[in-house]
Each structure stands twice: as C-alpha cells, then as structure tokens.
N, C-alpha and C. Protein backbone atom coordinates (compact mmCIF):
# COMPACT_ATOMS: atom_id res chain seq x y z
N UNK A 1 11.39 -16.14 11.49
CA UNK A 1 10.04 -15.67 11.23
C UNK A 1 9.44 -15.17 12.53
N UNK A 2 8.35 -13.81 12.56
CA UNK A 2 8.26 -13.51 13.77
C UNK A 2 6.58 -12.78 13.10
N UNK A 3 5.65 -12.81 14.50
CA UNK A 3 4.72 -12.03 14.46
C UNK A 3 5.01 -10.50 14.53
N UNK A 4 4.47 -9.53 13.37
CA UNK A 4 4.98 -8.40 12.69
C UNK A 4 4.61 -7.07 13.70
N UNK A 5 3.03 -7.34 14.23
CA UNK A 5 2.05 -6.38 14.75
C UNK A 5 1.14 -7.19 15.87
N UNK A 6 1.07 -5.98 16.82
CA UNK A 6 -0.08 -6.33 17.43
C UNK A 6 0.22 -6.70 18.88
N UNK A 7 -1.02 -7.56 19.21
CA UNK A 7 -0.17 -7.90 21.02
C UNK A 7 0.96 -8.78 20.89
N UNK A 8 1.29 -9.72 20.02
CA UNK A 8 2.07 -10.77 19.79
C UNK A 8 3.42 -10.05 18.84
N UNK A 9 3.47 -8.68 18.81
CA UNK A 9 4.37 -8.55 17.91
C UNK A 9 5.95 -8.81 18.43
N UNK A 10 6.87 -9.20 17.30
CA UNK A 10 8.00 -9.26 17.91
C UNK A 10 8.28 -10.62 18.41
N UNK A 11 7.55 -11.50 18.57
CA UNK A 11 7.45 -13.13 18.98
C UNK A 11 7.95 -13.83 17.53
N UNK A 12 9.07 -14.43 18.09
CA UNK A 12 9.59 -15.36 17.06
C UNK A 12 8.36 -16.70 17.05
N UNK A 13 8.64 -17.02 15.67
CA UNK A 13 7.30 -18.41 15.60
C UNK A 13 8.42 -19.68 15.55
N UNK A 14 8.51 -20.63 15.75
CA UNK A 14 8.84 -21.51 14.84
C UNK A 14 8.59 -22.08 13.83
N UNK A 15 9.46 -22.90 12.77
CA UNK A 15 8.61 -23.26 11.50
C UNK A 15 9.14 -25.29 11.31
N UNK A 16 7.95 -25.93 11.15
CA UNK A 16 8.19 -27.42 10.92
C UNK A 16 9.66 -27.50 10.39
N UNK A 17 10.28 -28.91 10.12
CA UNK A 17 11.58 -28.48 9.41
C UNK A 17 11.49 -29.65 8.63
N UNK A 18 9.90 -29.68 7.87
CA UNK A 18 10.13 -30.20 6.66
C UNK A 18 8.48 -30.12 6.35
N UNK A 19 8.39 -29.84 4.43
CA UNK A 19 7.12 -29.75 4.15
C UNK A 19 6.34 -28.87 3.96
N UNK A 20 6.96 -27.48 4.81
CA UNK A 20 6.56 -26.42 4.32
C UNK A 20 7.09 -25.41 3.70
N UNK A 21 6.17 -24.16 3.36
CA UNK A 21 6.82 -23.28 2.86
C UNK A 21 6.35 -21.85 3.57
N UNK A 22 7.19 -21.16 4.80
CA UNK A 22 6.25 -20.83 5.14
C UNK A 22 6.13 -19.35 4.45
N UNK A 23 5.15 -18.43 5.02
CA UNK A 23 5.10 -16.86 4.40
C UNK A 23 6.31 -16.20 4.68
N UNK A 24 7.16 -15.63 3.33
CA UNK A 24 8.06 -14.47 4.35
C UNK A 24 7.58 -13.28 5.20
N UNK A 25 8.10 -12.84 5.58
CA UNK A 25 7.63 -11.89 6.75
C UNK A 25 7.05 -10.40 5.47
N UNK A 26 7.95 -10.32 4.64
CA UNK A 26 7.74 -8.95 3.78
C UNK A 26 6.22 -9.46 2.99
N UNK A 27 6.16 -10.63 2.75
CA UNK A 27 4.74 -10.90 2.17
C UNK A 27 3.44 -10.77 2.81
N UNK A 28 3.45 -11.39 4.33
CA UNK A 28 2.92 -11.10 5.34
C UNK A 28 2.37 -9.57 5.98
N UNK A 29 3.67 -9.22 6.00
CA UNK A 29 3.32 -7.82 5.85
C UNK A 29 2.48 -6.92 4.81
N UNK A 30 3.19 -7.28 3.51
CA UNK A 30 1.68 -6.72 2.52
C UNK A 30 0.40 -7.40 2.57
N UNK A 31 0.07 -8.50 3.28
CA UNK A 31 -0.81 -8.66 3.41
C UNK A 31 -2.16 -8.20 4.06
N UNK A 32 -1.38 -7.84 5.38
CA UNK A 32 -1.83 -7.45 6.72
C UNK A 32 -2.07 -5.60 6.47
N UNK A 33 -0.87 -5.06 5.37
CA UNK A 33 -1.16 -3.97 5.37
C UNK A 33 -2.17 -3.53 4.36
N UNK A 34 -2.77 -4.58 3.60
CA UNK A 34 -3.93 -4.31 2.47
C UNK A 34 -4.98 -4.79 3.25
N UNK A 35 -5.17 -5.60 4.41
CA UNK A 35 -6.09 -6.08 5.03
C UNK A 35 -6.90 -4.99 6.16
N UNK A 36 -5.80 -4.62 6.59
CA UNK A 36 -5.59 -3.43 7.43
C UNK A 36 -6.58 -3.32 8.71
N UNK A 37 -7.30 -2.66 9.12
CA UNK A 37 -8.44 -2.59 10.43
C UNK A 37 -9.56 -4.06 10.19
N UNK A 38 -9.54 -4.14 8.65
CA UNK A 38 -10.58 -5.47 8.59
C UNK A 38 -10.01 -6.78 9.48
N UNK A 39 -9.28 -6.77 10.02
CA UNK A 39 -8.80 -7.95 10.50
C UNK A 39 -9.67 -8.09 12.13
N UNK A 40 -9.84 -6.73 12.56
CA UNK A 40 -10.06 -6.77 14.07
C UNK A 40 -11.64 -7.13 14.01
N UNK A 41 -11.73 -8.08 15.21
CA UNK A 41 -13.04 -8.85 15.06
C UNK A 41 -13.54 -9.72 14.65
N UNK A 42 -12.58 -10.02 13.43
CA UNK A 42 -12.98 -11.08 12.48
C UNK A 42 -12.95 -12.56 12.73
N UNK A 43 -13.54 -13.65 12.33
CA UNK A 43 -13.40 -14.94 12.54
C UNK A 43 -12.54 -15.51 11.46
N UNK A 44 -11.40 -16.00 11.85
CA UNK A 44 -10.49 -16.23 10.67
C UNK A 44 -10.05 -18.03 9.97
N UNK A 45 -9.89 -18.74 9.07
CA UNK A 45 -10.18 -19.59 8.88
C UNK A 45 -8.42 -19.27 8.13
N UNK A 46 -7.15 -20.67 8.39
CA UNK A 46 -6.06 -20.73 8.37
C UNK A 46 -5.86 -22.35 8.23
N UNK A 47 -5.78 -22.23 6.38
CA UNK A 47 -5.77 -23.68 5.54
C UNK A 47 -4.68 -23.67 5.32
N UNK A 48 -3.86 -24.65 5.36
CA UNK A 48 -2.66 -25.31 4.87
C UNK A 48 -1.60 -24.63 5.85
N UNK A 49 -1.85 -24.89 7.60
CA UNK A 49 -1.95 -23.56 7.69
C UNK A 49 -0.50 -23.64 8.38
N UNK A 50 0.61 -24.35 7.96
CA UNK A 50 2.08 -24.79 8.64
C UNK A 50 2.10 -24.66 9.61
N UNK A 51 3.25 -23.74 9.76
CA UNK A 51 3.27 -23.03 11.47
C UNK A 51 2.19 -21.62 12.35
N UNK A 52 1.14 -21.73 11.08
CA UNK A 52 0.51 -20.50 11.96
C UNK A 52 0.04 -19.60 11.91
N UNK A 53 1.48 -18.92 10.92
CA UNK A 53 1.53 -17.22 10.92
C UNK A 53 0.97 -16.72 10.81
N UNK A 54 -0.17 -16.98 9.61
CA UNK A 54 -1.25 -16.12 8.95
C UNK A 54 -2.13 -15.88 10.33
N UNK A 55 -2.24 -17.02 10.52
CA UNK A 55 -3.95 -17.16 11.34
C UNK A 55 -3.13 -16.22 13.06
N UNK A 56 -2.21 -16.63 13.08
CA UNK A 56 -1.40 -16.58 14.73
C UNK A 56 -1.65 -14.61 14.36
N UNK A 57 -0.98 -13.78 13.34
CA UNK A 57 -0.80 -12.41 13.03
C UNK A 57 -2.08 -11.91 12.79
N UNK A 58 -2.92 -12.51 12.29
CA UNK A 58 -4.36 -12.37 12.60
C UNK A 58 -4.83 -11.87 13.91
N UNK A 59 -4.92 -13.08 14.64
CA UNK A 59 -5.09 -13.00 16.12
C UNK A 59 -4.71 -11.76 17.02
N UNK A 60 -2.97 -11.58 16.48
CA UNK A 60 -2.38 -10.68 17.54
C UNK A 60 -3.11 -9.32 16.72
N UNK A 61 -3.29 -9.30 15.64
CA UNK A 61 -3.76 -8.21 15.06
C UNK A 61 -4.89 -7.49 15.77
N UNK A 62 -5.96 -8.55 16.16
CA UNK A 62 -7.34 -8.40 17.11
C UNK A 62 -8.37 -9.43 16.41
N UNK A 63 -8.30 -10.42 15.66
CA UNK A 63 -9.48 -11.55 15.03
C UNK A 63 -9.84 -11.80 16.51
N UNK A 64 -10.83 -12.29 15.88
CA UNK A 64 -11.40 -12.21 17.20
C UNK A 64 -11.53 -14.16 17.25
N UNK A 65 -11.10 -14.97 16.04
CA UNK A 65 -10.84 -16.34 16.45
C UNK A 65 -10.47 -16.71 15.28
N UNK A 66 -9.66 -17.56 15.16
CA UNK A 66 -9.05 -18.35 14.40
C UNK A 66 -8.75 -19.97 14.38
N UNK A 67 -8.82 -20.52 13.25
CA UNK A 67 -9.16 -22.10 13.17
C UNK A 67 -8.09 -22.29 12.21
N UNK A 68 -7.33 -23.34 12.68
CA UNK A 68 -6.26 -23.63 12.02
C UNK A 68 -6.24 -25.20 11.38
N UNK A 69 -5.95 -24.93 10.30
CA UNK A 69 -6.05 -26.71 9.39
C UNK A 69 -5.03 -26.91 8.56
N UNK A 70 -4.37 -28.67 9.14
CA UNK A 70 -3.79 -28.54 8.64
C UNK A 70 -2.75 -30.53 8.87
N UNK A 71 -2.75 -30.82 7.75
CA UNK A 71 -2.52 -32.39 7.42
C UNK A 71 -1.45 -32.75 8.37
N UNK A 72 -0.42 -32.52 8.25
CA UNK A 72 0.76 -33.06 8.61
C UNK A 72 0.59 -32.93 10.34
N UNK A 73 1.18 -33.86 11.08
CA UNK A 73 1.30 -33.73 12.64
C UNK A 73 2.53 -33.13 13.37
N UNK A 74 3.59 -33.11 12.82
CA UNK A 74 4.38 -32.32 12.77
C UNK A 74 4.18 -30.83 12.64
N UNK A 75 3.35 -30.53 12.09
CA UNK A 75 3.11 -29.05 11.88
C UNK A 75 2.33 -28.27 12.83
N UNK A 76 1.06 -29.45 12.88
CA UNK A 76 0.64 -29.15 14.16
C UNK A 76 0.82 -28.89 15.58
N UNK A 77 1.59 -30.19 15.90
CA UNK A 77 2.49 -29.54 17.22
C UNK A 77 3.65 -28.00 17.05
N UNK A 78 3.48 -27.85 15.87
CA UNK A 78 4.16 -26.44 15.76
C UNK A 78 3.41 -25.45 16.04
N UNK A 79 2.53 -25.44 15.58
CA UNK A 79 0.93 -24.42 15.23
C UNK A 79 0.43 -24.06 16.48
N UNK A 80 0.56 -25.34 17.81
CA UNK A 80 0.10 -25.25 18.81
C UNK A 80 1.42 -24.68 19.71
N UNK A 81 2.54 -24.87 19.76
CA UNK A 81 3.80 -24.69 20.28
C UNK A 81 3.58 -22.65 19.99
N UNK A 82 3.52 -22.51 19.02
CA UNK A 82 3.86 -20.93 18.25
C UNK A 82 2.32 -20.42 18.94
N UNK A 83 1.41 -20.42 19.16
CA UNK A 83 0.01 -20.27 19.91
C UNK A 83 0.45 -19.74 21.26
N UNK A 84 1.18 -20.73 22.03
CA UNK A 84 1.59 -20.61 23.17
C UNK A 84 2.42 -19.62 23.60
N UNK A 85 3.67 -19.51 22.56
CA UNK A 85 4.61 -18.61 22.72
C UNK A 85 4.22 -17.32 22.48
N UNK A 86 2.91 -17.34 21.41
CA UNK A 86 2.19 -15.68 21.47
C UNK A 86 1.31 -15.26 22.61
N UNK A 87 0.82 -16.45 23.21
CA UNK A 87 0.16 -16.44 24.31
C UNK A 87 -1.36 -15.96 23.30
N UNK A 88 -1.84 -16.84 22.66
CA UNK A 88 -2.96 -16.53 21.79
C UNK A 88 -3.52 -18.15 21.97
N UNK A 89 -4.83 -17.77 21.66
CA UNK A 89 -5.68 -19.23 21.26
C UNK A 89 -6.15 -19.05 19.94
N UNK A 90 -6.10 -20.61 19.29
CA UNK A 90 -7.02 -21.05 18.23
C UNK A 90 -7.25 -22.33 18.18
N UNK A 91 -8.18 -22.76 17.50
CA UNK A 91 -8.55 -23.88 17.56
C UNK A 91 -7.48 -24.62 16.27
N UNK A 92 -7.05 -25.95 16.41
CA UNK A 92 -6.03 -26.74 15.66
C UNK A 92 -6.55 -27.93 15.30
N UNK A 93 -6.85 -28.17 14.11
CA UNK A 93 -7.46 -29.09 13.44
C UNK A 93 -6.26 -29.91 12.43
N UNK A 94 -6.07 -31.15 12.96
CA UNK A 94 -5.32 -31.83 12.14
C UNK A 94 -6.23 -33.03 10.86
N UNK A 95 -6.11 -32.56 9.69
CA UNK A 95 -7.51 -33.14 8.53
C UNK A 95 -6.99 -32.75 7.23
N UNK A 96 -7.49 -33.62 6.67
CA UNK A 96 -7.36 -32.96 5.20
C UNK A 96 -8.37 -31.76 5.23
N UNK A 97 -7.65 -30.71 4.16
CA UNK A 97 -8.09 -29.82 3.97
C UNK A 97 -9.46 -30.11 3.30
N UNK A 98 -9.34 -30.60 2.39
CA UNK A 98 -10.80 -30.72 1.77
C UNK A 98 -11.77 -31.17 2.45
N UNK A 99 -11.44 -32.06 3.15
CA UNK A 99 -12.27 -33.41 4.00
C UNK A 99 -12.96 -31.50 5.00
N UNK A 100 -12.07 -30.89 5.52
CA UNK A 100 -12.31 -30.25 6.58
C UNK A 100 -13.48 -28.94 6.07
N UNK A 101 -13.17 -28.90 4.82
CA UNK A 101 -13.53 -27.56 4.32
C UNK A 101 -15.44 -28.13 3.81
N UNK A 102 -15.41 -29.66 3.17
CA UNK A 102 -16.79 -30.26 2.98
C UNK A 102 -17.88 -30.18 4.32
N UNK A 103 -16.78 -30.99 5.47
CA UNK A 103 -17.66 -30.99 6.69
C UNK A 103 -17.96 -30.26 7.34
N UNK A 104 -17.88 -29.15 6.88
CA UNK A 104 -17.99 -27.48 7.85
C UNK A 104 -18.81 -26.71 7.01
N UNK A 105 -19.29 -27.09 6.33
CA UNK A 105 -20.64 -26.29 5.15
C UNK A 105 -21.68 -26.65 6.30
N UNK A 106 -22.11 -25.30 6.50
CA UNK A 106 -23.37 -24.90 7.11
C UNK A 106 -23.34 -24.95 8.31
N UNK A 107 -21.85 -25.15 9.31
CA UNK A 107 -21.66 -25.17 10.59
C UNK A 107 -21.09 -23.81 11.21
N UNK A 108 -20.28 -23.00 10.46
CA UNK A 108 -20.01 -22.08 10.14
C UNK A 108 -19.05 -21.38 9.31
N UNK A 109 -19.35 -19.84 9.06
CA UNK A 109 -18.53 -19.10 8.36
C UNK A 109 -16.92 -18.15 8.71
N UNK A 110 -17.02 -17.24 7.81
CA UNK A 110 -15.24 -17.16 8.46
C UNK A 110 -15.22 -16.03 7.28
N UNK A 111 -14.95 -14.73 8.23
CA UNK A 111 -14.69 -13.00 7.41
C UNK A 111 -13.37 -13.19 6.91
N UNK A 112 -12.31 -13.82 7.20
CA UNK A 112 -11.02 -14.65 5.89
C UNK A 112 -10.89 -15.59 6.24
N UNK A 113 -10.42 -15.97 4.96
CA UNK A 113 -10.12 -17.17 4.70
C UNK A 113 -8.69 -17.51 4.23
N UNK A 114 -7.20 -17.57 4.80
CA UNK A 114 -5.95 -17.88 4.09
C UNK A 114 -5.62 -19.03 4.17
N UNK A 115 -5.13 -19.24 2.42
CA UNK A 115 -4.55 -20.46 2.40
C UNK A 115 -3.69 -20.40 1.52
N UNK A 116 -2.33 -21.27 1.92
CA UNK A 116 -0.99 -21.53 1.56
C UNK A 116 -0.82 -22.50 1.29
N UNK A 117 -1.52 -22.82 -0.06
CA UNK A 117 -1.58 -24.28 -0.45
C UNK A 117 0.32 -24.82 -0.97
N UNK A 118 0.50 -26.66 -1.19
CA UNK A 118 1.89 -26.12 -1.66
C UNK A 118 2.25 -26.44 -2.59
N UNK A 119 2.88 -25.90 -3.57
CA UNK A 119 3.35 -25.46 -4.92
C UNK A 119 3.21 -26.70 -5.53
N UNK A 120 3.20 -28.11 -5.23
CA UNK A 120 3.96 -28.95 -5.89
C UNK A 120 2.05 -29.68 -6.10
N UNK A 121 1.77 -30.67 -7.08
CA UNK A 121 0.67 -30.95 -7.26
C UNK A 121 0.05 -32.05 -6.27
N UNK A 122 -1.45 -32.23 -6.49
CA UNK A 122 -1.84 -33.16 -5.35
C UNK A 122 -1.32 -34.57 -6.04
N UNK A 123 -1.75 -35.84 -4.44
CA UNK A 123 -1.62 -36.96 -5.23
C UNK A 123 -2.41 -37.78 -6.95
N UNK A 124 -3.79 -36.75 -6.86
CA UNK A 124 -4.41 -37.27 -8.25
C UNK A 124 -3.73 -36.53 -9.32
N UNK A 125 -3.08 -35.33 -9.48
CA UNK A 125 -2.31 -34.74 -10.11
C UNK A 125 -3.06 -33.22 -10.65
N UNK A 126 -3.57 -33.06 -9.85
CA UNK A 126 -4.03 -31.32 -9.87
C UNK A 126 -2.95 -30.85 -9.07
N UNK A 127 -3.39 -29.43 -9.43
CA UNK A 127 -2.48 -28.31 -8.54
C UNK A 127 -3.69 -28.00 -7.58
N UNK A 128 -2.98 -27.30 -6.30
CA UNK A 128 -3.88 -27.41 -5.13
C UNK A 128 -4.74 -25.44 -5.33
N UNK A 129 -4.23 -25.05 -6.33
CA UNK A 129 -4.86 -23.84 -6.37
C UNK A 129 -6.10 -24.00 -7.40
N UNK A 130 -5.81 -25.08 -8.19
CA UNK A 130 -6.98 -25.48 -8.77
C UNK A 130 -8.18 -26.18 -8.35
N UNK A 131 -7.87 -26.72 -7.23
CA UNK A 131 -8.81 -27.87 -6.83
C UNK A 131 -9.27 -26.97 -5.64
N UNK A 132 -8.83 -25.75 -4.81
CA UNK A 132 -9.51 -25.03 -3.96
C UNK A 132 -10.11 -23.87 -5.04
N UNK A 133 -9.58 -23.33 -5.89
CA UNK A 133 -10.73 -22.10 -6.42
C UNK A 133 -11.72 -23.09 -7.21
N UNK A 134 -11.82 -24.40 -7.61
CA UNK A 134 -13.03 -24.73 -8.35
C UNK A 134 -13.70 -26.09 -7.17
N UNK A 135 -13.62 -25.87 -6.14
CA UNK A 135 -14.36 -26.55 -4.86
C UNK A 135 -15.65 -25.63 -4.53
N UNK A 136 -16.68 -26.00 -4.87
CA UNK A 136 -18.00 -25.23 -4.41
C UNK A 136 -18.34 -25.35 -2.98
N UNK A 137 -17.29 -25.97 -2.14
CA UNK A 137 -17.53 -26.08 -0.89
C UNK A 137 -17.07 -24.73 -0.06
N UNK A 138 -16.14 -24.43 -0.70
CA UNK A 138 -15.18 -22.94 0.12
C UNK A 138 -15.78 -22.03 -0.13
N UNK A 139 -16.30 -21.32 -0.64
CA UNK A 139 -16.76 -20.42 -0.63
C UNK A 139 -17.88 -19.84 0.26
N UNK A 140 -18.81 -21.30 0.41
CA UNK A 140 -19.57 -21.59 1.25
C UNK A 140 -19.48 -21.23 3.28
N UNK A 141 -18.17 -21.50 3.12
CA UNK A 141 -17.45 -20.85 4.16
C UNK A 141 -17.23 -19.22 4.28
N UNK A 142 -17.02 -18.76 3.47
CA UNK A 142 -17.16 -17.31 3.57
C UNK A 142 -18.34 -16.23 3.66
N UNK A 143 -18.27 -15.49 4.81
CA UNK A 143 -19.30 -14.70 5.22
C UNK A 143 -19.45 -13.61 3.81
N UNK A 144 -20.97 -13.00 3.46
CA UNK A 144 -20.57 -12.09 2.29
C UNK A 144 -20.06 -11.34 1.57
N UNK A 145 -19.30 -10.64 2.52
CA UNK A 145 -18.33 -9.51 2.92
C UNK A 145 -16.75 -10.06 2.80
N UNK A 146 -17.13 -11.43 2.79
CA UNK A 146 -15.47 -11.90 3.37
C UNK A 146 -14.65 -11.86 2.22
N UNK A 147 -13.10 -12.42 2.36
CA UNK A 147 -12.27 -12.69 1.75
C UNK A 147 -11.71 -13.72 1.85
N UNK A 148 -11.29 -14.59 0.92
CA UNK A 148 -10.32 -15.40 0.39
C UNK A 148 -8.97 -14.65 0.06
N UNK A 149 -8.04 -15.30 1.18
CA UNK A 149 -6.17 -14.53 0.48
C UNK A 149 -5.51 -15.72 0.23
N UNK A 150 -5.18 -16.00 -1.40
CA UNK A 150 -4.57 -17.35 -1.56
C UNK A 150 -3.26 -17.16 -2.08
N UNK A 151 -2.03 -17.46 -1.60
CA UNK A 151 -0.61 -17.52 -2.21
C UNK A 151 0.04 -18.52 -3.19
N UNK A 152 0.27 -18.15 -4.27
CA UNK A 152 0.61 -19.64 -5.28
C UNK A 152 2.20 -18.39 -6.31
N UNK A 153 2.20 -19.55 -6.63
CA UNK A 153 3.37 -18.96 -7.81
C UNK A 153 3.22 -18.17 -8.71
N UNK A 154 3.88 -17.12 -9.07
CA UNK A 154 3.40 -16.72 -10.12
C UNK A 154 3.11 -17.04 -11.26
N UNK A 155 4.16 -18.41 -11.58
CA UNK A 155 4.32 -18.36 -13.42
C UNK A 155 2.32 -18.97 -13.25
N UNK A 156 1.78 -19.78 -11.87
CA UNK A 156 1.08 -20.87 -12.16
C UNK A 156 -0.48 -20.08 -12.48
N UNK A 157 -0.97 -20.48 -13.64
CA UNK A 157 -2.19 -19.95 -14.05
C UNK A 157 -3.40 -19.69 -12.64
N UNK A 158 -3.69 -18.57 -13.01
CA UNK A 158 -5.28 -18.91 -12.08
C UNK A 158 -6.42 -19.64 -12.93
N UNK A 159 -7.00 -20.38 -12.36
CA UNK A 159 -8.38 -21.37 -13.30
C UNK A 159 -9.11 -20.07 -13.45
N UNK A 160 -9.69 -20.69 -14.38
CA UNK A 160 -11.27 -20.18 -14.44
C UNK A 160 -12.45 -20.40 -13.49
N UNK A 161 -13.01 -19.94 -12.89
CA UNK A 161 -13.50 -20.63 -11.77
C UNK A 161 -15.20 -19.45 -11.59
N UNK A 162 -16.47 -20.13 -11.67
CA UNK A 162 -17.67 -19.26 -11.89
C UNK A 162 -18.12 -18.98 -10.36
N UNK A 163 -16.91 -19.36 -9.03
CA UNK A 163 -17.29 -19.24 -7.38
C UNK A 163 -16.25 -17.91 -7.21
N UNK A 164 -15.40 -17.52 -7.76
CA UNK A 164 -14.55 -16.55 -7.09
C UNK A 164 -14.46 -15.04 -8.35
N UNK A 165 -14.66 -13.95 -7.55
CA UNK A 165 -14.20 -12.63 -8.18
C UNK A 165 -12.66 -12.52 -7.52
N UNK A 166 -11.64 -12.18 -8.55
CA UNK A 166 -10.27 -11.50 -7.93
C UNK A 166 -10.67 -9.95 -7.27
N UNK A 167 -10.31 -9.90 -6.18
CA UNK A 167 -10.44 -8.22 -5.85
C UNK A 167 -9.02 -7.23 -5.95
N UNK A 168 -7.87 -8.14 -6.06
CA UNK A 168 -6.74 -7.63 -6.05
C UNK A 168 -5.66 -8.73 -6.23
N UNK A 169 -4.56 -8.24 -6.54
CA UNK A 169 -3.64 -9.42 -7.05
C UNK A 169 -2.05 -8.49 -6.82
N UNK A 170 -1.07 -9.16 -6.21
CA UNK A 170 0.11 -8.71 -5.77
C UNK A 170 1.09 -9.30 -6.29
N UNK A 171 1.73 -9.28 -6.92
CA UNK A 171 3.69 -10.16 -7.04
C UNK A 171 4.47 -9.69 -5.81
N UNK A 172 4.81 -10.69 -4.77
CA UNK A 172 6.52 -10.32 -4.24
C UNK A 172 6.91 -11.27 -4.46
N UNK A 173 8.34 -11.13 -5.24
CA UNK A 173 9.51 -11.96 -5.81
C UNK A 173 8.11 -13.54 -6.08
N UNK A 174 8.44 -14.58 -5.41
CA UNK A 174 8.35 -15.47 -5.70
C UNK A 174 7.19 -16.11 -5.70
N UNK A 175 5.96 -15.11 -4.74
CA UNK A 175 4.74 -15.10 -4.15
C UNK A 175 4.07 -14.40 -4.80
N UNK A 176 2.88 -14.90 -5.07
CA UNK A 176 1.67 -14.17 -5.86
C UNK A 176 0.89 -14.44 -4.92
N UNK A 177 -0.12 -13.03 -4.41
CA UNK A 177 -0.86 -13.25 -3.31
C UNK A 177 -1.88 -12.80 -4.06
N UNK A 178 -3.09 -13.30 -4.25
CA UNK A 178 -4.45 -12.75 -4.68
C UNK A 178 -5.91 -13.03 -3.66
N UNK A 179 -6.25 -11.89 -3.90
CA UNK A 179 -7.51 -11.95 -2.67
C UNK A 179 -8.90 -12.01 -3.50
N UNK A 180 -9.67 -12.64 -3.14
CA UNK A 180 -11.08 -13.20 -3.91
C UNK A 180 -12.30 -12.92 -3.23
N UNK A 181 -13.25 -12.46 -3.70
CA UNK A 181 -14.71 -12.54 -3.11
C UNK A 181 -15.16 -13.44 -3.38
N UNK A 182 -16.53 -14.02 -2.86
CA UNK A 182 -17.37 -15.04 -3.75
C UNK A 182 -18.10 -14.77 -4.49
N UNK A 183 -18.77 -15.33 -5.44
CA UNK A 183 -20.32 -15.00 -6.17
C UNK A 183 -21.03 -15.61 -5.73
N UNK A 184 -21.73 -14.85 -4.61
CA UNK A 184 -22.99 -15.11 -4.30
C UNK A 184 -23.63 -15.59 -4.76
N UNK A 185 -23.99 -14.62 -6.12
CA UNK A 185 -25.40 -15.53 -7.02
C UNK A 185 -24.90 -16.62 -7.41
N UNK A 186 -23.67 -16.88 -7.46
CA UNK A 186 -24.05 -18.57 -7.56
C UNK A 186 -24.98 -19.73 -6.67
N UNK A 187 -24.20 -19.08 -5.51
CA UNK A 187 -25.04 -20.27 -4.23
C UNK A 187 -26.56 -20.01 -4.29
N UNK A 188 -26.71 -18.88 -4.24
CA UNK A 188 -28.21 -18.14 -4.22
C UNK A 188 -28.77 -19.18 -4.78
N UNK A 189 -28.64 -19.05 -6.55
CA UNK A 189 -28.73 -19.72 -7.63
C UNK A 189 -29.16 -21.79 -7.45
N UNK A 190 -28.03 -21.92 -7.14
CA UNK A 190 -27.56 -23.29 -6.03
C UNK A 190 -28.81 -23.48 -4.77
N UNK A 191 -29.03 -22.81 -3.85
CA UNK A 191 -29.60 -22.70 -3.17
C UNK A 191 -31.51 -22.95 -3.59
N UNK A 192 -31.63 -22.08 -4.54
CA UNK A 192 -33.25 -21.76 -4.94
C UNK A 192 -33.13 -22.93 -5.94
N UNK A 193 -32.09 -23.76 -6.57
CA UNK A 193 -32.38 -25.51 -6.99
C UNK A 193 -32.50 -26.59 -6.28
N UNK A 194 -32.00 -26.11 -5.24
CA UNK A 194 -31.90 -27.51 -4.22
C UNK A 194 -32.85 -27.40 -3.28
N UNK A 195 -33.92 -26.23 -3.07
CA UNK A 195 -35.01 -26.24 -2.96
C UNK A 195 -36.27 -27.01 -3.56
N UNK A 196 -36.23 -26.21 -4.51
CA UNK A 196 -37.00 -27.27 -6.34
C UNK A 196 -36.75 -28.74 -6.15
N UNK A 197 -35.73 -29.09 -6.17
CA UNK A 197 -35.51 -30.39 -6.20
C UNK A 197 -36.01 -31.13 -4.69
C-alpha cells in the first residue's frame, strides 16, 4: 500500500498485521479522484482510521490537517510510524470512536469526514454502518459544505437515517464507497428545541 499523489506520493505505508482492513489503493484512488481539488485546505477527520491512508493521502494531497481515530494500539503506533515516513503531521487519537465523535460536538468541525468502519458487527450486535449513519453526533462534526466518505460492503443495506443525504455511491469489487451530506435542517430544527427547552 502506498500514498498515490501529492508531496507524499510514492511512500509505501505500512499496515497493522491484524484487525484491519485496509483501503485498496484502486479504491483510494476513486476516491481522491471524485474528491479532487476539494481536498486542498481542508480539515480532515480519519475514523476507524487503521494505518492512515485516507487521512495520511489527504494530507499529501494539501488538507490542511488531519485527526486520526482510532481503538486499537497497535494501529496506532502504525498511523504514527506511516506519518513519519510521509514526513506529514496529524494529530492521533487512540478512543473509541463513538466516545471520540460525542466529545468533540461543538469543539470542532471537519470539511471530510472518512470512515472505514469494520465489516463484522459491534459488541451489542449492530453493524458499525448503522450505528454511525443513525448517531446524531457525526454529523455535527461536519462543516456545511462537508462530506462524509463511508466504505461498507455492498450486499450490507444502508439504514434509513433522517441526518444524512447520499450524494453519490460507487461499487469497486468488494467496496461500496458512498459519500453523504448532512441535513442541516435537522440540527437547525434540534437546535431552535433545545433553545425552547
């Protein structure tokens, strides 16, 4: 696996060697190439986030910062190891995702948001694509403009969910990559009650 573009291009990453799954490079690539100039500048937010890539190809792309989260400690010393070797900074947060994504409402936002949740269900027995598109906390994280890019399986349903618009939706082979806006008027909505109250 290697960073595709940018100042970091051509830098092999390493990847944990257990627990993850990470992006192939051809997925990555359609990512980056539907993302395209929006990347430069941006403050980037990199959940579940293994070894990196997303948030690390970001960076070399031109983000202008990136925050990386992500449970396992093993992964982390990867995340930070692969940082180095691009000669890039981000900040590395070892937390549960959720725990991380609650305590950061209203501290700040983030023009994307990727996350590579993993395939297999949580310990209460959701799937992790369910329990992040129907979390009213994430979205909250996203600047108005921004995006959500989330990778899950194909066969696996998307929820129903009254926080996210799909803006686009991709199949490669084994990866379903779909990118999301928020609905605003929800929080708005949210917002002008928790006033009232």
């Amino acid at each position: 696996m290697r960073v595709i573009a940018g100042s970091a291009g051509g830098i092999r990453l390493a990847v944990p060697k257990r627990g993850v799954r990470p992006t192939m490079d051809r997925v990555k690539a359609a990512i980056f190439s539907s993302l395209g100039d929006a990347v430069i500048g941006t403050r980037v937010l990199d959940l579940f986030a293994g070894s990196g890539a997303l948030g690390i190809e970001a960076l070399s792309r031109g983000a202008s910062s990136a925050v990386f989260v992500e449970k396992d400690r093993q992964s982390i010393a990867v995340i930070e190891n692969n940082l180095a070797r691009a000669n890039l900074k981000g900040r590395v947060r070892q937390e549960d995702i959720f725990a991380f994504v609650r305590r950061s409402v209203g501290k700040e936002t983030f023009q994307i948001i990727f996350a590579d949740p993993p395939y297999e269900k949580t310990e209460s027995g959701e799937r992790y694509t369910e329990k992040l598109l129907t979390n009213d906390a994430l979205p909250q994280l996203l600047d108005a403009h921004g995006l959500l890019v989330l990778e899950k399986r194909p066969a696996e349903r998307t929820p129903a969910t009254k926080f996210w618009n799909i803006a686009r939706a991709r199949k490669y082979g084994a990866t379903e990559v779909l990118f999301f806006s928020a609905v605003r008027e929800e929080f708005t909505r949210r917002g002008e009650q928790s006033a009232i109250e």
